[in-house]
Protein backbone atom coordinates (compact mmCIF):
# COMPACT_ATOMS: atom_id res chain seq x y z
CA UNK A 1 115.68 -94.95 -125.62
CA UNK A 2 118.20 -95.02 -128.14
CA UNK A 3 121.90 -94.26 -127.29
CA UNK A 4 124.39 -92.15 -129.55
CA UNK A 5 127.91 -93.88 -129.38
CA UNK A 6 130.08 -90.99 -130.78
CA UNK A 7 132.81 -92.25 -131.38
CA UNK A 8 131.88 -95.31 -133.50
CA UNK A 9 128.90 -93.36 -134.92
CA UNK A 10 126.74 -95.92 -134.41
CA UNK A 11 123.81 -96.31 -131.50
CA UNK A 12 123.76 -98.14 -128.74
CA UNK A 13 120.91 -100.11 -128.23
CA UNK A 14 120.80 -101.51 -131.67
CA UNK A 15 119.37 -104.76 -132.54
CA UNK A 16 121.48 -106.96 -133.99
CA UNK A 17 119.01 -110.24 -133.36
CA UNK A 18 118.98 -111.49 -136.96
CA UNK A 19 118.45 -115.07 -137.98
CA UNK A 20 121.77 -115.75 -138.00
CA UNK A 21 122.19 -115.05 -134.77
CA UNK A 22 119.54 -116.92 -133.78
CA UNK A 23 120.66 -120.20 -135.11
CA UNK A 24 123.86 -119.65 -133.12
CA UNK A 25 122.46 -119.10 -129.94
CA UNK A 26 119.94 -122.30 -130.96
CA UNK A 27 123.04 -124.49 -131.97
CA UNK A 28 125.22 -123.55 -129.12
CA UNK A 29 122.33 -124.22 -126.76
CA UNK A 30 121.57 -127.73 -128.24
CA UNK A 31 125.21 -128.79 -127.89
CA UNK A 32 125.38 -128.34 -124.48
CA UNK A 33 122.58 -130.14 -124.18
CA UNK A 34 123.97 -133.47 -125.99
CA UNK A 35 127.14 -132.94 -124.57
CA UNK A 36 125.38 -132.87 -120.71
CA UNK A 37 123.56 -135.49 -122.22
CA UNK A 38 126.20 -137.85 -123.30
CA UNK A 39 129.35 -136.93 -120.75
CA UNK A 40 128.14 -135.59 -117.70
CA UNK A 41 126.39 -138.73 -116.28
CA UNK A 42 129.53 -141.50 -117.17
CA UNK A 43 131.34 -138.55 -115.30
CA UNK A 44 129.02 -139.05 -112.18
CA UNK A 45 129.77 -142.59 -112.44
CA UNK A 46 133.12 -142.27 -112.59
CA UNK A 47 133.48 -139.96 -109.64
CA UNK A 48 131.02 -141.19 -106.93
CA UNK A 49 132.38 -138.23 -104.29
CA UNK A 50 131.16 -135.87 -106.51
CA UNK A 51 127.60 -136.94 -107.69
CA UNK A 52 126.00 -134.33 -106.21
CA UNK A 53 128.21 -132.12 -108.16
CA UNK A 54 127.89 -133.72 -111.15
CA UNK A 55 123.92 -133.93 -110.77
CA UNK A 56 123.93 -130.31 -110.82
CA UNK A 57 125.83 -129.84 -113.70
CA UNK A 58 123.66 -132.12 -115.31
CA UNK A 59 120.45 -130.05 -114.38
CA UNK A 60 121.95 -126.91 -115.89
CA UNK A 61 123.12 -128.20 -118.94
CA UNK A 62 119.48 -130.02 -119.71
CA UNK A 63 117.53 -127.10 -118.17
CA UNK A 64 120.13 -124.69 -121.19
CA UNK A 65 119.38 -127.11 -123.12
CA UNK A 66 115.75 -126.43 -123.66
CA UNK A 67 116.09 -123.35 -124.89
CA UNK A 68 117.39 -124.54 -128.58
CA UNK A 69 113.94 -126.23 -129.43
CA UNK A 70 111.68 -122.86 -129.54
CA UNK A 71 114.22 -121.03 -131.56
CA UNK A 72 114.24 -123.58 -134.04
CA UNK A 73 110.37 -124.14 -134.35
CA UNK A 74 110.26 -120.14 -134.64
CA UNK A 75 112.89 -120.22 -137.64
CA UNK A 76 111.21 -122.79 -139.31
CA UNK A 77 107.87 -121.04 -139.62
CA UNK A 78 109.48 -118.01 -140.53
CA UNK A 79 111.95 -120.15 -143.20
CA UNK A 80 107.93 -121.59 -144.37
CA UNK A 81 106.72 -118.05 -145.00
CA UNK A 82 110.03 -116.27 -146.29
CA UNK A 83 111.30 -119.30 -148.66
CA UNK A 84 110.38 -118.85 -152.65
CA UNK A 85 109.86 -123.03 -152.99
CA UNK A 86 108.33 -124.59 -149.93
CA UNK A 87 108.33 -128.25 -151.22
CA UNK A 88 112.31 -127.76 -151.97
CA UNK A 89 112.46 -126.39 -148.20
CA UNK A 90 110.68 -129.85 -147.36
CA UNK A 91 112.64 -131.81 -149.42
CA UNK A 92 115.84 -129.90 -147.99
CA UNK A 93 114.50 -130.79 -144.56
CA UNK A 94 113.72 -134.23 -145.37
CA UNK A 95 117.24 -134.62 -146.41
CA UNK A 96 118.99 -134.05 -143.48
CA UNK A 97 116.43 -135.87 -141.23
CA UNK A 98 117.34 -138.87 -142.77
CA UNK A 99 121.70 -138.05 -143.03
CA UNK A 100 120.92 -137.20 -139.25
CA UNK A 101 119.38 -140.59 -138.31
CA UNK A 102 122.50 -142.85 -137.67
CA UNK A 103 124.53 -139.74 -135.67
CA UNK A 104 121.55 -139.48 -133.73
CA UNK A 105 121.52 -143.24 -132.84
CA UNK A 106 125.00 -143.22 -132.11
CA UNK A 107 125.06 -140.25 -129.96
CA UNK A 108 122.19 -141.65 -127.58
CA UNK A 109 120.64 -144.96 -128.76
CA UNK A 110 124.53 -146.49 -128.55
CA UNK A 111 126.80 -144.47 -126.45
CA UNK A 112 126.83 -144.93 -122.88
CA UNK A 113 124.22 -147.74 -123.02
CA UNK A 114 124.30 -151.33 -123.87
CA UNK A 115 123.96 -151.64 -127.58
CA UNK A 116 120.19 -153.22 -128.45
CA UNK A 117 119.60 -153.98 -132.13
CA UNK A 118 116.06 -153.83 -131.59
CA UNK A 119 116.33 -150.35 -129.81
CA UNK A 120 118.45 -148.20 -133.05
CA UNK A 121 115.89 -146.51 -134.57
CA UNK A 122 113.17 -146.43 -132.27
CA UNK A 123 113.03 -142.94 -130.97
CA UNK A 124 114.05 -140.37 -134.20
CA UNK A 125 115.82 -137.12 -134.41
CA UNK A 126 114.40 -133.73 -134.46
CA UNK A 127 114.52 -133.02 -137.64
CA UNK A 128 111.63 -135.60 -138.29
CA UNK A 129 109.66 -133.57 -136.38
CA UNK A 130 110.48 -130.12 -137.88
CA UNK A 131 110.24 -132.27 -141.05
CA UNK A 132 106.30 -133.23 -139.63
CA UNK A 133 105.73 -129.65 -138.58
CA UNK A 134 106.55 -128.09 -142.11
CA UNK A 135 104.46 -130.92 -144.03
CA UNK A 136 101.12 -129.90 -141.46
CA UNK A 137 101.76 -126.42 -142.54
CA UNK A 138 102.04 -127.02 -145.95
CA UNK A 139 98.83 -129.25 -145.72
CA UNK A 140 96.94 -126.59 -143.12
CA UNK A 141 97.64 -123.60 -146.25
CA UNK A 142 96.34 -125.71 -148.52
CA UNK A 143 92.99 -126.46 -146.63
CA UNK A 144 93.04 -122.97 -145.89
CA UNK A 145 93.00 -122.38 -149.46
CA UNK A 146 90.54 -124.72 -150.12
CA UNK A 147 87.83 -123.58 -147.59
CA UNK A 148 88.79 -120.87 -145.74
CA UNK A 149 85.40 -119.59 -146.87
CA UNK A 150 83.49 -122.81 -145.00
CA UNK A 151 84.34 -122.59 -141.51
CA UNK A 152 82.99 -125.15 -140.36
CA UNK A 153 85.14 -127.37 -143.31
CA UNK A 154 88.14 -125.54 -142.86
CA UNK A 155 88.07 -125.67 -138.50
CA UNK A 156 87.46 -129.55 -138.86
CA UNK A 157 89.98 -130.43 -141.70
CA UNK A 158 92.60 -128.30 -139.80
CA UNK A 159 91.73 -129.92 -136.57
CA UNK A 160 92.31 -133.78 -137.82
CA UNK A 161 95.16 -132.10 -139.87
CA UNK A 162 96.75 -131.40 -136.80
CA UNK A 163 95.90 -134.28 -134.97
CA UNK A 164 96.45 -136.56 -137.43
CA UNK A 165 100.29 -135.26 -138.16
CA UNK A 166 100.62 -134.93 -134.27
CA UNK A 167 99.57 -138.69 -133.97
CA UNK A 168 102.26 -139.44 -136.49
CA UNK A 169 104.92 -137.70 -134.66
CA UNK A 170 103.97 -139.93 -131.25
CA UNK A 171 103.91 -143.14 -133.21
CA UNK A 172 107.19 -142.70 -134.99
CA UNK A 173 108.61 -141.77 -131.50
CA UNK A 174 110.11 -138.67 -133.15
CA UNK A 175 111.93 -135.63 -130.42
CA UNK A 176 109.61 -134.36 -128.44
CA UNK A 177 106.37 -136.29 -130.35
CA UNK A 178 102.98 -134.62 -130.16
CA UNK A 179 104.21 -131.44 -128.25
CA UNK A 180 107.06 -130.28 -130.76
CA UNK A 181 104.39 -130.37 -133.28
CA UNK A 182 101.86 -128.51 -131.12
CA UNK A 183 104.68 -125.78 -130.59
CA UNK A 184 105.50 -125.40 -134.23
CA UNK A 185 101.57 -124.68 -134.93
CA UNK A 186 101.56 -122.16 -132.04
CA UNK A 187 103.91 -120.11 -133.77
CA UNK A 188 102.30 -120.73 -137.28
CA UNK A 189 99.14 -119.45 -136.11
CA UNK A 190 99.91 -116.87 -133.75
CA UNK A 191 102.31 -115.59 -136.20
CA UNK A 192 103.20 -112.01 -135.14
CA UNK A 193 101.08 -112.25 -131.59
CA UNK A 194 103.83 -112.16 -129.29
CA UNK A 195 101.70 -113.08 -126.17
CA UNK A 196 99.41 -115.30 -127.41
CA UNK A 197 102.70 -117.57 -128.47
CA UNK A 198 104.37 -117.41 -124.85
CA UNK A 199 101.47 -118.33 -123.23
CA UNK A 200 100.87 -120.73 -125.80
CA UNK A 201 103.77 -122.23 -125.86
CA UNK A 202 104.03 -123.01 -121.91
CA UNK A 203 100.23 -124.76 -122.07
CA UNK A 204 102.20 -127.04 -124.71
CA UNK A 205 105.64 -127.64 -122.43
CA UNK A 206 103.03 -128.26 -119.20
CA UNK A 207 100.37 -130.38 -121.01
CA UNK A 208 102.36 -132.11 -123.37
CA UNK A 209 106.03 -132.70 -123.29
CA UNK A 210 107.14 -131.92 -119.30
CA UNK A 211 107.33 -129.05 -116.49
CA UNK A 212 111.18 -128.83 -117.05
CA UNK A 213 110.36 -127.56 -120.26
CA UNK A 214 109.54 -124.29 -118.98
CA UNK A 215 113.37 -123.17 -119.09
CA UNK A 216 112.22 -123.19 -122.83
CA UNK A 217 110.24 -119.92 -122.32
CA UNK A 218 113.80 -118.02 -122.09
CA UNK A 219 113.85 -118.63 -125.41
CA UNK A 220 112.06 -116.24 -126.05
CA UNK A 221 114.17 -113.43 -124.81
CA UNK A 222 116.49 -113.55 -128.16
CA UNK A 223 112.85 -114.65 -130.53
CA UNK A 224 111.44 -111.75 -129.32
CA UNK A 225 114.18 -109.00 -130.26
CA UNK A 226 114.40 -110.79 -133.56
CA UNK A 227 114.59 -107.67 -136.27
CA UNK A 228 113.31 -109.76 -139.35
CA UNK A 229 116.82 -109.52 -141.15
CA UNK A 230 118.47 -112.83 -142.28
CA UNK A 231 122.29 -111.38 -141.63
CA UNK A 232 124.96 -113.74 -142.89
CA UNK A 233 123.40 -116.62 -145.54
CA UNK A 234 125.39 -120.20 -144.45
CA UNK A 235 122.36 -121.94 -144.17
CA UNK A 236 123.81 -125.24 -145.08
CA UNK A 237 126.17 -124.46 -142.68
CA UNK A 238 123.76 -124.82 -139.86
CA UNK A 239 121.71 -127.84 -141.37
CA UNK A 240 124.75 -129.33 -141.40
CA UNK A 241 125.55 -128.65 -137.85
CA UNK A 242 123.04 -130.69 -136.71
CA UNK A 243 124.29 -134.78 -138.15
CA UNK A 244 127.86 -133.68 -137.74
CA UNK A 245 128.05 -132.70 -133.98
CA UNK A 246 126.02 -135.37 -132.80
CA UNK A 247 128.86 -137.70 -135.28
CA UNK A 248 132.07 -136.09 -133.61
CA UNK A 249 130.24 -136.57 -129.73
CA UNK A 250 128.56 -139.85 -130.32
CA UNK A 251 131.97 -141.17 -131.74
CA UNK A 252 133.87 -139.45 -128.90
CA UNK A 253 131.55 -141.59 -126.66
CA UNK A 254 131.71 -144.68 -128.26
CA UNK A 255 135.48 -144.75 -128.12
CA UNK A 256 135.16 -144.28 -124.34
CA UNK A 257 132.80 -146.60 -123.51
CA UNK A 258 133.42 -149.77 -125.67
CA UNK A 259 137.33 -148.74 -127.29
């Protein structure tokens, strides 16, 4: 039921859950995540009394935390179907993977650890694997193309498709490997099917990336009520986001631990 507000002459009730929106709620999310991340455990060790304070501080950021990953893997299948040039979308993508590489290192291959040579670059940012998903969707239309009207082609090429870029994602040690590309193809191909998504998506957070994942599902609460509208267009804005907060709290955490 809809609501008359009289004396703004609007309605109460309206939904306002554009993408803009979205990608606020997914980048204020993932920061308090990396910040919990980064701060809240040389804060344990730097006030033993209160550990089991600072543990649970810790759980709640982590367990808030989860929530940024569906909302992005939702926008970036609906960014695949809306955008008018998907290999500039990949090359966009594929852009700020790699300008997000060395933030990402400092931010939790560096700070608050012993620096390792050997260990910078061995697990990679998230935007590799958005960057993974979008290629296997790219590839998985194109097969579709192909042989959409051989099913037995098209099932097996989509299958190795998706196990082949999956395989890719756990070798390259990118966020969240295998399952962050299983996720991204359960809202490619359940498109529109709102249940067949949420229970999808918690076989993926139990079978393949961890049961704490679950806080994910509250994600989609806001994914849910999205309208379809794009509201404000600062998109660069929030690619951006991404390299330069994990600069400014990596380099905040490297001046406290080694400065």
């Amino acid at each position: 039921m809809v609501w008359k507000d009289r004396k703004r002459g609007n309605f109460w009730g309206r939904n306002d859950m554009n993408t803009f929106v979205l990608k606020l709620i997914a980048c204020a999310t993932m920061f308090i995540d990396h910040f919990t991340e980064i701060f809240i455990p040389q804060m344990g060790r730097l006030s033993h009394h209160a550990y089991g304070g600072i543990s649970s501080v810790y759980l709640a950021g982590r367990l808030i935390g989860r929530i940024a990953f569906p909302i992005y893997c939702f926008l970036l299948v609906e960014g695949f179907f809306r955008t008018r040039d998907r290999r500039k979308y990949m090359a966009r993508m594929a852009v700020f993977a790699l300008i997000s590489e060395f933030p990402f290192d400092l931010a939790f291959q560096v700070t608050g650890k012993q620096i390792r040579i050997r260990e910078l670059f061995s697990y990679q940012n998230v935007m590799i694997t958005l960057l993974l998903g979008l290629v296997l969707m790219y590839l998985y239309e194109w097969i579709k193309m192909k042989y959409l009207l051989q099913p037995l082609i098209f099932n097996t090429l989509g299958v190795m498709a998706i196990v082949g870029i999956g395989y890719a994602a756990q070798c390259l040690k990118t966020d969240y490997g295998m399952g962050g590309i299983l996720l991204i193809m359960v809202f490619y191909l359940f498109r529109g099917k709102k249940i067949w998504i949420f229970v999808g998506s918690a076989l993926v957070f139990v079978f393949f990336v961890n049961i704490l994942e679950l806080a994910g599902l509250f994600a989609f609460i806001p994914v849910f009520l999205y309208n379809g509208e794009r509201g404000p267009k600062i998109k660069y804005a929030f690619y951006a986001f991404y390299p330069l907060h994990l600069l400014v709290l990596g380099g905040i955490g490297y001046w406290m631990y080694y400065l």
